[in-house]
N, C-alpha and C. Protein backbone atom coordinates (compact mmCIF):
# COMPACT_ATOMS: atom_id res chain seq x y z
N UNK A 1 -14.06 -12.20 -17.23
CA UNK A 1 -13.00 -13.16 -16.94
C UNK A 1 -11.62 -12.56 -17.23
N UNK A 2 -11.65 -11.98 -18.41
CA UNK A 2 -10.43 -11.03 -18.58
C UNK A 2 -10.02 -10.02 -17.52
N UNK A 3 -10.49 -9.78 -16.83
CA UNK A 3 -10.22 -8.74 -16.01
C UNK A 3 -10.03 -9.38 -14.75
N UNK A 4 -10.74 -10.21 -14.23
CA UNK A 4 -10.08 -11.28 -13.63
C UNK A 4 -9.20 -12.09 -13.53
N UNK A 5 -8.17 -12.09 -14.51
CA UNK A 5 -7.14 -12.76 -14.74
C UNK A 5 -5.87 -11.84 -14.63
N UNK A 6 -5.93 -10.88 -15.26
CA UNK A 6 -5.38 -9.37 -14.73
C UNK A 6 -5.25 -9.00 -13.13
N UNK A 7 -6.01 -9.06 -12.43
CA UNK A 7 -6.08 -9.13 -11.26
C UNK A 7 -5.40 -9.77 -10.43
N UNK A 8 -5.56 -11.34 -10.75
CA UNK A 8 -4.92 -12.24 -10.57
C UNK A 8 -3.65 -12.17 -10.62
N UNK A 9 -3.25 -11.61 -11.82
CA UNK A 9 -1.40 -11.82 -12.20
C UNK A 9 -1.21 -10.52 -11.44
N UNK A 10 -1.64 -9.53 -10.99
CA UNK A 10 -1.23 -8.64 -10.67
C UNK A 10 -0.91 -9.23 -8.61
N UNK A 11 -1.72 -10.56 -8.48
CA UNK A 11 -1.59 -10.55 -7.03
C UNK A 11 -0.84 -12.07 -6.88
N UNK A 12 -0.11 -12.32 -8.09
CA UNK A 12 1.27 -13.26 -8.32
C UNK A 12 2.44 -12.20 -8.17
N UNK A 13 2.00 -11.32 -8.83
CA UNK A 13 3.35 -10.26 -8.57
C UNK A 13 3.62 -9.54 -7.51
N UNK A 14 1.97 -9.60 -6.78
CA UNK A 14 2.69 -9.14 -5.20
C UNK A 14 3.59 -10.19 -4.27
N UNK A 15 2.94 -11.64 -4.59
CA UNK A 15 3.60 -11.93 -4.44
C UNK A 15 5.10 -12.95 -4.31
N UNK A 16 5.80 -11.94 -5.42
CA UNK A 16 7.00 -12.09 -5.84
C UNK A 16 8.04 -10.85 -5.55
N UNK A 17 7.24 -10.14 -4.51
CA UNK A 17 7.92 -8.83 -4.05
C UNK A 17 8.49 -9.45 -2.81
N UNK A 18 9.87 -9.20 -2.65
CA UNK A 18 10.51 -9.92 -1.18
C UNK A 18 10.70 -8.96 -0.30
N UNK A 19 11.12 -9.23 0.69
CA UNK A 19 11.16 -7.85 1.71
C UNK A 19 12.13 -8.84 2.12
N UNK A 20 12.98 -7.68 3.40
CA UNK A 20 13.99 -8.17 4.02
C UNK A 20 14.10 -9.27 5.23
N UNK A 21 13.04 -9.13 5.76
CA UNK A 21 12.95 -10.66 6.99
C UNK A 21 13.17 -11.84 6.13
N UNK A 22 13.59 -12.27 6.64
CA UNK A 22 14.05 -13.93 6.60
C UNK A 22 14.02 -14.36 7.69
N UNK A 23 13.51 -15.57 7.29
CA UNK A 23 13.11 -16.54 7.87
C UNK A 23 14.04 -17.48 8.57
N UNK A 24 14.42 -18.02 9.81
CA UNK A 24 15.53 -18.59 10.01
C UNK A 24 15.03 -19.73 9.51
N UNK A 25 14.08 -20.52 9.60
CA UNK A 25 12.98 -22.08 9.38
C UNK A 25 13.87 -22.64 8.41
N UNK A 26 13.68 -21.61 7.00
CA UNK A 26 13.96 -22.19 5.99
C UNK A 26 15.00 -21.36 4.85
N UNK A 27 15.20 -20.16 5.64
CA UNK A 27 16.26 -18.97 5.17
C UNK A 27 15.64 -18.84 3.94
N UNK A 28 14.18 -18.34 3.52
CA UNK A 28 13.49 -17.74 2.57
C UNK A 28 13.50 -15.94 3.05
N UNK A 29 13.14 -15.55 2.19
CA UNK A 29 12.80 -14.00 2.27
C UNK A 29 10.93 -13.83 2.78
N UNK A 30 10.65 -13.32 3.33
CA UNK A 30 9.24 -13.12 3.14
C UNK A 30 8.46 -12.09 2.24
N UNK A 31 7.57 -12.43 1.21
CA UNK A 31 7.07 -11.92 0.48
C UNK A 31 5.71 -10.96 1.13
N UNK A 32 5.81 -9.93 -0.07
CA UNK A 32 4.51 -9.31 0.71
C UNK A 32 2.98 -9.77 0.68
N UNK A 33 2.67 -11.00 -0.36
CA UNK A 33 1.82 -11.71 0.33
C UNK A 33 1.60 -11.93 1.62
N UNK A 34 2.68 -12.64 1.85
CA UNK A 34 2.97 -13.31 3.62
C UNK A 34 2.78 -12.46 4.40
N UNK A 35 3.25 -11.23 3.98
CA UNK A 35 3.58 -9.92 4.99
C UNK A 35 1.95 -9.16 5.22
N UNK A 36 1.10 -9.31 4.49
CA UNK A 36 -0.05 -8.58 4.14
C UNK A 36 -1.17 -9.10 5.06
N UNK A 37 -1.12 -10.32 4.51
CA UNK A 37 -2.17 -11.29 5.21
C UNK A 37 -1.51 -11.71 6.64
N UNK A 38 -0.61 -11.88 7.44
CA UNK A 38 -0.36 -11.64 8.35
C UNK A 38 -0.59 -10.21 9.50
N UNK A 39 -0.26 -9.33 8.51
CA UNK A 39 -0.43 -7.98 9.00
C UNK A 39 -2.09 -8.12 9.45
N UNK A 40 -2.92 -8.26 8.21
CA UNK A 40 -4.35 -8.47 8.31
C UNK A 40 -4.85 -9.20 9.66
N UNK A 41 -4.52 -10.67 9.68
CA UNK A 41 -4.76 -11.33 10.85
C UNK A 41 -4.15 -10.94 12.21
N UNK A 42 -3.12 -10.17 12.28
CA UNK A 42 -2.78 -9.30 13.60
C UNK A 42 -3.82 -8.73 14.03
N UNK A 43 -3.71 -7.92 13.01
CA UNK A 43 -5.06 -6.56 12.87
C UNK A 43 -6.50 -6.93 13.74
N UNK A 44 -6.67 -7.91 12.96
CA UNK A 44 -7.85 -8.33 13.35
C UNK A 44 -8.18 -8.83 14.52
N UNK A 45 -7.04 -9.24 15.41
CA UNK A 45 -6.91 -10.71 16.66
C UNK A 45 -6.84 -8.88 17.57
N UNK A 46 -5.63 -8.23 17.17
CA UNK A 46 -5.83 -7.47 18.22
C UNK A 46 -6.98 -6.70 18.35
N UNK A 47 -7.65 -6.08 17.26
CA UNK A 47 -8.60 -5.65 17.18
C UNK A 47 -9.93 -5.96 18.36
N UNK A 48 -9.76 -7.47 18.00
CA UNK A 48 -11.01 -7.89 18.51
C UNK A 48 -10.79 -8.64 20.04
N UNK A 49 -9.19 -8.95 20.42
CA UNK A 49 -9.50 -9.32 21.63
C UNK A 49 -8.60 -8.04 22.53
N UNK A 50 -8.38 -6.87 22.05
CA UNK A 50 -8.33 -5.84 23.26
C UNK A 50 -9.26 -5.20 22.89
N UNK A 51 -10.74 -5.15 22.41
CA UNK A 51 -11.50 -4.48 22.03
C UNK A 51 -11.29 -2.97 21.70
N UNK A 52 -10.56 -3.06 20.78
CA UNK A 52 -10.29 -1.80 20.18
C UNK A 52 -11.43 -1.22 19.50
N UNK A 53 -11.42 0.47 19.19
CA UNK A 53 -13.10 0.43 18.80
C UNK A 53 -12.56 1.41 17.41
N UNK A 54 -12.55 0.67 16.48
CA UNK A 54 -11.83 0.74 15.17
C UNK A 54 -12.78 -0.50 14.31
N UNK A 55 -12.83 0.25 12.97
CA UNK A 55 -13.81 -0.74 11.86
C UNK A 55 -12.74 -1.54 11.39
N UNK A 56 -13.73 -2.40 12.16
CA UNK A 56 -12.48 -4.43 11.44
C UNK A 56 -12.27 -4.38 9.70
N UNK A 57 -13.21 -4.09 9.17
CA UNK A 57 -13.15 -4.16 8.19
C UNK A 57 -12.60 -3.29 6.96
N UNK A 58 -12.76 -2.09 7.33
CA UNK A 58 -11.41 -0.95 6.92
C UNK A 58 -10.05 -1.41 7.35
N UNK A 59 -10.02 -1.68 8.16
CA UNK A 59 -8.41 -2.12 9.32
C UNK A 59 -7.79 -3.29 8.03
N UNK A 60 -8.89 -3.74 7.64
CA UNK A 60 -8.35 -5.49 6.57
C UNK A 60 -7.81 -4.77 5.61
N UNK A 61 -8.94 -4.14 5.04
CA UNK A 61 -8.55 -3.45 3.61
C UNK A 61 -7.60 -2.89 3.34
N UNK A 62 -7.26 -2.00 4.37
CA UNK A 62 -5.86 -1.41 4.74
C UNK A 62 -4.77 -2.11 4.72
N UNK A 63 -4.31 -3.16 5.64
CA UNK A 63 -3.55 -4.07 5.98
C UNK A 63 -3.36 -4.76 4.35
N UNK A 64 -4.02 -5.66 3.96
CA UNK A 64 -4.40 -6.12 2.50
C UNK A 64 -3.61 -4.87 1.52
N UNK A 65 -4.12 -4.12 1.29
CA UNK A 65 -3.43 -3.50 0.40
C UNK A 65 -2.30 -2.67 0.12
N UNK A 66 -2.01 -2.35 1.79
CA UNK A 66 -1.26 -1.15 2.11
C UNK A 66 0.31 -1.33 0.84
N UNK A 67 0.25 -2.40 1.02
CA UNK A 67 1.51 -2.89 -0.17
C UNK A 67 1.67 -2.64 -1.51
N UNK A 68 0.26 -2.17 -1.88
CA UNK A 68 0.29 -3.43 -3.22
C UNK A 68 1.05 -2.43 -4.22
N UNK A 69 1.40 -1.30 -4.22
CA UNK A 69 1.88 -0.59 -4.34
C UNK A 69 3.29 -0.69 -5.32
N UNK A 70 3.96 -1.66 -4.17
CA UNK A 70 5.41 -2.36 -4.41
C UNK A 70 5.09 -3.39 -5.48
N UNK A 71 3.87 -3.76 -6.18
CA UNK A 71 4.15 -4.68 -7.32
C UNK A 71 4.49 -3.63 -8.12
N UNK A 72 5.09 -2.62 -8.08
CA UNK A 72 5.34 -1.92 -9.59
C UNK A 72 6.51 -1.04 -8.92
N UNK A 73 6.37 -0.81 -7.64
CA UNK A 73 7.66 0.28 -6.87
C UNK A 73 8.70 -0.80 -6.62
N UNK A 74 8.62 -1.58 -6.13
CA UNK A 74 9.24 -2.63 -4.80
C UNK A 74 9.71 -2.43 -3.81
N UNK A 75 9.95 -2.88 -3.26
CA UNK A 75 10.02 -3.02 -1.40
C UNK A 75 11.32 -2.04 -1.05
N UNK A 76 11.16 -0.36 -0.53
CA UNK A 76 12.43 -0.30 0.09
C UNK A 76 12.46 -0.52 1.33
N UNK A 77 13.60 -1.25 1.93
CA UNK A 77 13.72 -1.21 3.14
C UNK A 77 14.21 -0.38 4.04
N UNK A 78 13.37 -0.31 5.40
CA UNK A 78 14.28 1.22 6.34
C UNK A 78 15.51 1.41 6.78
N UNK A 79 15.84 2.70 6.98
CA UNK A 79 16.74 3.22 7.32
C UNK A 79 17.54 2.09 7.98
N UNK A 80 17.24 1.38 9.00
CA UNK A 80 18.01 0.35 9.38
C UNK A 80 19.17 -0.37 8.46
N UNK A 81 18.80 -0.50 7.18
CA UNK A 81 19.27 -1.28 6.37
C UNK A 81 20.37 -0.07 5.28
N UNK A 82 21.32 0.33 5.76
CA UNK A 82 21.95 1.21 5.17
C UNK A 82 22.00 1.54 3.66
N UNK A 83 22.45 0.24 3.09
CA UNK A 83 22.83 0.26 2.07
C UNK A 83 21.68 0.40 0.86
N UNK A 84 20.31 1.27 1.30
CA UNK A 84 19.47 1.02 0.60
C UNK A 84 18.75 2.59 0.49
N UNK A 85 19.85 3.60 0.74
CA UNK A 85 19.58 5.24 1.31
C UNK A 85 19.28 5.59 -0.08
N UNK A 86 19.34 5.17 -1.15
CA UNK A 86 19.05 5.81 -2.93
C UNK A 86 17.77 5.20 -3.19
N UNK A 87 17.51 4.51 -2.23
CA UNK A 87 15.98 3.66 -2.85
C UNK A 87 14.71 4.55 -2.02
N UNK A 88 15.04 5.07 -0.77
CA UNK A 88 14.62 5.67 0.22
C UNK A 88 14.11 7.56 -0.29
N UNK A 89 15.17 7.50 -0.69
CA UNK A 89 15.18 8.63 -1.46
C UNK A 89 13.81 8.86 -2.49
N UNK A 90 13.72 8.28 -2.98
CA UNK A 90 12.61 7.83 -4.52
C UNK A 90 11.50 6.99 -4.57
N UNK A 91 11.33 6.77 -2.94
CA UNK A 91 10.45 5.51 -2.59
C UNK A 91 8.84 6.25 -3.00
N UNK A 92 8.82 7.42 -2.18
CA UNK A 92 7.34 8.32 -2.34
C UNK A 92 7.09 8.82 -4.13
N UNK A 93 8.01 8.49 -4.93
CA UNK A 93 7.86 8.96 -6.25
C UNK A 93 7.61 7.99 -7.00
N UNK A 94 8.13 6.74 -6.58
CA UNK A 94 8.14 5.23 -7.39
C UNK A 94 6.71 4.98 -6.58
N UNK A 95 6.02 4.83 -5.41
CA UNK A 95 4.72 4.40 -5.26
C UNK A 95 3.38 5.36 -5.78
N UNK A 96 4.01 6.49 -5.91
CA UNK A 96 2.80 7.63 -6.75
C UNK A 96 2.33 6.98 -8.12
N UNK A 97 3.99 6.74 -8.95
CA UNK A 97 3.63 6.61 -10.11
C UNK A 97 3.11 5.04 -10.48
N UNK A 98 3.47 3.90 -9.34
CA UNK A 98 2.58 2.63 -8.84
C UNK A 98 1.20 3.08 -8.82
N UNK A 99 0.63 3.62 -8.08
CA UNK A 99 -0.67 4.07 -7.88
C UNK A 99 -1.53 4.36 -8.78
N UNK A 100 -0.65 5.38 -9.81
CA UNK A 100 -1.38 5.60 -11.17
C UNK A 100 -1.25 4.27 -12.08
N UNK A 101 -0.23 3.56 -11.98
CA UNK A 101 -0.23 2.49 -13.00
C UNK A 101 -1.38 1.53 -12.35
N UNK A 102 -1.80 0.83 -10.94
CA UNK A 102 -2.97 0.74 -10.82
C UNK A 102 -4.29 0.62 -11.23
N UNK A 103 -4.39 2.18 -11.35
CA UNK A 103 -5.48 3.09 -11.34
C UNK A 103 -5.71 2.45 -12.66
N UNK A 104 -4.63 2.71 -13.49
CA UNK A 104 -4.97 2.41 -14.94
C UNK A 104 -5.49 1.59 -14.93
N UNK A 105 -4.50 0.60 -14.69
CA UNK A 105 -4.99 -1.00 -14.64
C UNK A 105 -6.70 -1.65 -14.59
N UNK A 106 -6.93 -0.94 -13.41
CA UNK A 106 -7.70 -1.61 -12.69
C UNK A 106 -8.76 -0.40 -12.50
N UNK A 107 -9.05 0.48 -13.47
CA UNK A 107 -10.33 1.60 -13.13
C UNK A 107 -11.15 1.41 -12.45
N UNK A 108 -11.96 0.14 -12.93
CA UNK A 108 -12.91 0.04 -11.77
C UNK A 108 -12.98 -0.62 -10.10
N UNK A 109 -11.72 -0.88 -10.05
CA UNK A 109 -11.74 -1.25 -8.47
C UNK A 109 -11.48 0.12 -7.86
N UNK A 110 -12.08 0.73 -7.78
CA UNK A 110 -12.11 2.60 -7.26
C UNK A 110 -12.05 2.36 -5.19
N UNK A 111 -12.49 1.69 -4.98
CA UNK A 111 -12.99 1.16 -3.49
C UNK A 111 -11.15 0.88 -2.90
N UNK A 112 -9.83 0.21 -4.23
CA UNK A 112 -8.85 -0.02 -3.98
C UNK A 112 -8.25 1.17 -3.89
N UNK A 113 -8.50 1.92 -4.93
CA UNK A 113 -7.59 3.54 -4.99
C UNK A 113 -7.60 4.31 -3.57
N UNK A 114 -9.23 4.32 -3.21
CA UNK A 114 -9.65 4.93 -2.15
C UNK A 114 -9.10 4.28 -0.86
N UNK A 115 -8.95 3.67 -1.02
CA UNK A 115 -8.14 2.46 0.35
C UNK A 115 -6.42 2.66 0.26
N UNK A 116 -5.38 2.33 -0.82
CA UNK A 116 -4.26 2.65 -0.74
C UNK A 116 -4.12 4.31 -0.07
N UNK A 117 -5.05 5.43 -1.19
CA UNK A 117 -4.94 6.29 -0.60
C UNK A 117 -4.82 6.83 0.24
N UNK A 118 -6.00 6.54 1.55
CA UNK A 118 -6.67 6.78 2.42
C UNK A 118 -5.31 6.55 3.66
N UNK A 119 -4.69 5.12 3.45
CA UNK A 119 -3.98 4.63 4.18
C UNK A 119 -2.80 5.13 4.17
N UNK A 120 -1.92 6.20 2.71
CA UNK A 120 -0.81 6.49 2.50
C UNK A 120 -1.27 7.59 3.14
N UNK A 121 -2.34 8.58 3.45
CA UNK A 121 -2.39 10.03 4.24
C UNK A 121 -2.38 9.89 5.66
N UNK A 122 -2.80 8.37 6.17
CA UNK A 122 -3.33 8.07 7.47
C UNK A 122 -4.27 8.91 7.76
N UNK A 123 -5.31 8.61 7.26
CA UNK A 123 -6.71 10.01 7.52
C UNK A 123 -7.30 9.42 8.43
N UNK A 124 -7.38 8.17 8.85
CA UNK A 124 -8.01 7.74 10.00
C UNK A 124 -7.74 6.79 11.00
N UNK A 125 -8.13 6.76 12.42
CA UNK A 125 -7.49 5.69 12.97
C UNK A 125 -7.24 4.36 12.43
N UNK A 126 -7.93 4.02 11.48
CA UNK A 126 -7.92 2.49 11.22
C UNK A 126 -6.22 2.82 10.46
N UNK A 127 -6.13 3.21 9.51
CA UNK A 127 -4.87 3.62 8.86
C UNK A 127 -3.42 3.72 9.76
N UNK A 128 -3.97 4.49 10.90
CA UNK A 128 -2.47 5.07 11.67
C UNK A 128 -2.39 3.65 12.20
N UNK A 129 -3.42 2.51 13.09
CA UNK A 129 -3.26 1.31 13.47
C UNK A 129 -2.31 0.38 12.56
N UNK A 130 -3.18 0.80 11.43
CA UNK A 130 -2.64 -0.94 10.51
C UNK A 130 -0.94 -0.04 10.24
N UNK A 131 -0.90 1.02 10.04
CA UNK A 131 0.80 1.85 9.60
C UNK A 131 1.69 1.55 10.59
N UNK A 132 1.14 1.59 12.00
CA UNK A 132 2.16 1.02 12.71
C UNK A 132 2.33 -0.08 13.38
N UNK A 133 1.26 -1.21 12.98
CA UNK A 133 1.62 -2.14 13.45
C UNK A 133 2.66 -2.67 12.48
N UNK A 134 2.37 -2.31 11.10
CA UNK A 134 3.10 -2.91 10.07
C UNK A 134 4.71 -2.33 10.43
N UNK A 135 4.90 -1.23 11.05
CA UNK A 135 6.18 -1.21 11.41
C UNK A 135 6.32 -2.17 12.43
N UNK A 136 5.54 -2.69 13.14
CA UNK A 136 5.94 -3.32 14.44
C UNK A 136 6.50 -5.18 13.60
N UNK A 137 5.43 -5.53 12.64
CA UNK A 137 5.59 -6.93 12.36
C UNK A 137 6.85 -7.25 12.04
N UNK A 138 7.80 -6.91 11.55
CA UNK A 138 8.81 -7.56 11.18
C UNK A 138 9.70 -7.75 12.43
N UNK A 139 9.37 -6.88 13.51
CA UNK A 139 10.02 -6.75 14.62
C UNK A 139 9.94 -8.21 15.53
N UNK A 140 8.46 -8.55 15.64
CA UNK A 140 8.34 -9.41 15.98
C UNK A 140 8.04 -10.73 15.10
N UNK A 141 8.25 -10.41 13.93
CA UNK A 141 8.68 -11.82 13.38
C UNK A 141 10.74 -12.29 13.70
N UNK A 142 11.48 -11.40 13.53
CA UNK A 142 12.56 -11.14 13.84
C UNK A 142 12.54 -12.03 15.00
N UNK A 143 12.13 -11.20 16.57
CA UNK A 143 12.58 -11.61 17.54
C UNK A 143 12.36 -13.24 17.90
N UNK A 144 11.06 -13.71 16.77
CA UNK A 144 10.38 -15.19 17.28
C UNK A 144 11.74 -15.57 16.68
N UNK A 145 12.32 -15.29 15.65
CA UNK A 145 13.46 -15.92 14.87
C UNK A 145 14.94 -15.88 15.40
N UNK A 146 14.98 -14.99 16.71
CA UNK A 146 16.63 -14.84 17.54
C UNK A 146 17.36 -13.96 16.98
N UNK A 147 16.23 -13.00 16.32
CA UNK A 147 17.31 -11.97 15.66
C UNK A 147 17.91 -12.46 14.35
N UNK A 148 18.16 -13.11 13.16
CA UNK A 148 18.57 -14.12 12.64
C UNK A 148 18.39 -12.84 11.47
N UNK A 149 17.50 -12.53 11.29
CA UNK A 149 17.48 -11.56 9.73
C UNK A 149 18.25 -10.39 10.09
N UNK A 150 17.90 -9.76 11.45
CA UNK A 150 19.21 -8.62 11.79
C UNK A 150 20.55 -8.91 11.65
N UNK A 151 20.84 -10.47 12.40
CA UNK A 151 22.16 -10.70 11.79
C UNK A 151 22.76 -10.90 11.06
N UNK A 152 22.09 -11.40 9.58
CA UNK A 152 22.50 -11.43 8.24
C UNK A 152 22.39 -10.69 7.46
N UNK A 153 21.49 -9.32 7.94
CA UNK A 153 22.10 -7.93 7.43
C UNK A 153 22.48 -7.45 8.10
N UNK A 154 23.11 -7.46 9.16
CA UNK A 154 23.83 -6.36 9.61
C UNK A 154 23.17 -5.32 10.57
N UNK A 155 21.80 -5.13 11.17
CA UNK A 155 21.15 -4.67 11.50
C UNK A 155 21.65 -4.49 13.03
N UNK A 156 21.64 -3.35 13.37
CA UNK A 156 21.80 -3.08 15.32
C UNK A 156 20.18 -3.20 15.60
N UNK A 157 20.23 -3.61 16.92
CA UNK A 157 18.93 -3.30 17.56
C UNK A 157 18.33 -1.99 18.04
N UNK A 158 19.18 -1.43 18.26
CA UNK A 158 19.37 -0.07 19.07
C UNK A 158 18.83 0.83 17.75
N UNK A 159 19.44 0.97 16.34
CA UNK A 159 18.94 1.26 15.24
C UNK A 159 17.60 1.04 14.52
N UNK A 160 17.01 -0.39 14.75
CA UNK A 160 15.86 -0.28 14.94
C UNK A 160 14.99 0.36 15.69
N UNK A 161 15.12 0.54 17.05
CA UNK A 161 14.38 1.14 18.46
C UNK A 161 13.92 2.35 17.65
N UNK A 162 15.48 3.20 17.95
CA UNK A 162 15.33 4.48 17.11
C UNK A 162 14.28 4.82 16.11
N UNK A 163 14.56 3.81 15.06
CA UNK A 163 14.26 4.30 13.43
C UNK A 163 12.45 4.20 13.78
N UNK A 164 12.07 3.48 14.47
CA UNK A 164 10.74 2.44 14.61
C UNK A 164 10.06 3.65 15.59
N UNK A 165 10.41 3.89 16.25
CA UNK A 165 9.34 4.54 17.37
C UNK A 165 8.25 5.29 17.01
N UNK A 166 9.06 6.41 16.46
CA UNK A 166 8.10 7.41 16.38
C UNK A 166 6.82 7.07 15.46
N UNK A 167 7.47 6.14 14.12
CA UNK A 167 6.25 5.60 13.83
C UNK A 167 5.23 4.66 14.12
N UNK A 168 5.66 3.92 15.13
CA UNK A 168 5.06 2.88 15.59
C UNK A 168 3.98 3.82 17.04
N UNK A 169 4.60 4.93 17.17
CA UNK A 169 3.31 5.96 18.56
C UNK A 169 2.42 6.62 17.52
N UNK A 170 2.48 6.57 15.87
CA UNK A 170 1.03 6.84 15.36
C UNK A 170 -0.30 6.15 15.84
N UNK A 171 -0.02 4.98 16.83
CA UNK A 171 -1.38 4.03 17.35
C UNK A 171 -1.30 3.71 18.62
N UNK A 172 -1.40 4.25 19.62
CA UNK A 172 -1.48 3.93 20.86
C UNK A 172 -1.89 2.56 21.67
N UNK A 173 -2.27 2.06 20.65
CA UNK A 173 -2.91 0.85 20.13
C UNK A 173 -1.79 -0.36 20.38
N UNK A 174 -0.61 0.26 19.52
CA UNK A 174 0.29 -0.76 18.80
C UNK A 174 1.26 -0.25 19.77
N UNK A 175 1.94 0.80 19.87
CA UNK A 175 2.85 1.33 20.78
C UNK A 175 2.89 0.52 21.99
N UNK A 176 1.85 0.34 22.82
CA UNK A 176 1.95 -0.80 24.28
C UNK A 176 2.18 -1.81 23.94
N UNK A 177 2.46 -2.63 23.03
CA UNK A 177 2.83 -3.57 22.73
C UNK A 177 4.79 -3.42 22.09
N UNK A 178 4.70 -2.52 21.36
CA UNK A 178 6.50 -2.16 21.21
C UNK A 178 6.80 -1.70 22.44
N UNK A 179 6.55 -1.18 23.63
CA UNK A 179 7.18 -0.90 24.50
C UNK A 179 7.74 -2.29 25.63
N UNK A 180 6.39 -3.33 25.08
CA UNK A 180 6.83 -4.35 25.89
C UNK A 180 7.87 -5.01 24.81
N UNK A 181 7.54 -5.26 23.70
CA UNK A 181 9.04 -5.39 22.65
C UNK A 181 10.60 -5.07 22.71
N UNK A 182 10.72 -4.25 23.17
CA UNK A 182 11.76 -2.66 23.11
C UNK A 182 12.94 -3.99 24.38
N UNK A 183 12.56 -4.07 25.67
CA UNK A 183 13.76 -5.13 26.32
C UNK A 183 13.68 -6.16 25.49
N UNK A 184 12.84 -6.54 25.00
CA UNK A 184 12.93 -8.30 24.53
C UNK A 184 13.86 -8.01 23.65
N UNK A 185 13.73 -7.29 22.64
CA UNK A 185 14.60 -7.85 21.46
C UNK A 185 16.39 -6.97 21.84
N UNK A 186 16.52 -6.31 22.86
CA UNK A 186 17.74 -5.79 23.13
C UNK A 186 18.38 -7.27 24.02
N UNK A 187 17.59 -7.89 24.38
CA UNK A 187 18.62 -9.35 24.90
C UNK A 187 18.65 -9.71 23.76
N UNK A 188 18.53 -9.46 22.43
CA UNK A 188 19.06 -10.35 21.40
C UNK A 188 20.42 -10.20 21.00
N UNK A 189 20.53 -8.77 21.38
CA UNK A 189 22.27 -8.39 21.04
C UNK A 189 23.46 -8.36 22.26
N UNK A 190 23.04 -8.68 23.48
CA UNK A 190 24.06 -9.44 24.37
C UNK A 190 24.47 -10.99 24.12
């Protein structure tokens, strides 16, 4: 039970990690709870209705954890977001030493280590999928919203395109879907 409760507080603190979308609905931040389990249920819908031939169930695990990281690093946001180039800097050094604090934590969830890991090398398709769709989600949470979080930071569209691509063609998968993205959200800035 003790160790279960540990667990627990450790997945209150994910989520209490905010990331930069906002929400126009209710002008909240979205947490990486929200962000995770969304990512997950993408994952999965596309997965299974373009019959992608990728393990559903690695794809979750991935998606699910790819974060969890940020309960001890926290959330930097991309290049898009200027004012955040010192966090960017230190981001791969602050989630290493996340990883080990983890590890500590939580020795025997070994199945988790092997999963953050797996997903920070992209060793396999399921990884490069869930890596770039997760660049893709905020994109299209954004655009359902009119652009609304780009405009209250400051964000160009054109700067996104850029910053987003190359990682978002790690999945060929996910890429046909940002390409149909790519006009939509440029009528957001006329």
């Amino acid at each position: 039970m003790e160790k279960l409760l540990e667990f627990i507080e450790l997945t209150r603190k994910f989520r209490a990690v905010k990331r930069r979308v906002i929400f126009a609905e209710d002008k909240q931040q979205e947490n990486d709870i929200e962000h995770s389990f969304q990512l997950a249920l993408t994952a999965w819908y596309l997965i299974n209705t373009d019959k992608i031939k990728l393990d559903v169930e690695k794809a979750l695990k991935y998606a699910l954890a790819h974060d969890l990281v940020e309960v001890y690093a926290g959330d930097t946001p991309s290049a898009v977001h200027r004012s955040y180039e010192a966090e960017r800097h230190t981001k791969k050094a602050r989630e290493e030493e996340a990883l080990k604090r983890i590890k500590k934590e939580f020795p025997e969830f070994k199945e988790l280590h092997k999963i953050i890991h797996a997903y920070e090398k992209r060793e396999d398709k399921e990884s490069r999928f869930v890596y770039a769709l997760d660049k893709v989600m905020p994109i299209l949470n954004i655009y359902l919203d009119k652009g609304y979080s780009w405009k209250v930071n400051d964000v160009k569209v054109k700067d996104v395109i850029a910053y987003k691509k190359d990682q978002i063609a790690e999945s060929p998968e996910v890429k046909k879907y940002f390409d149909q993205l790519v006009p939509l959200i440029r009528k957001l800035e006329l």
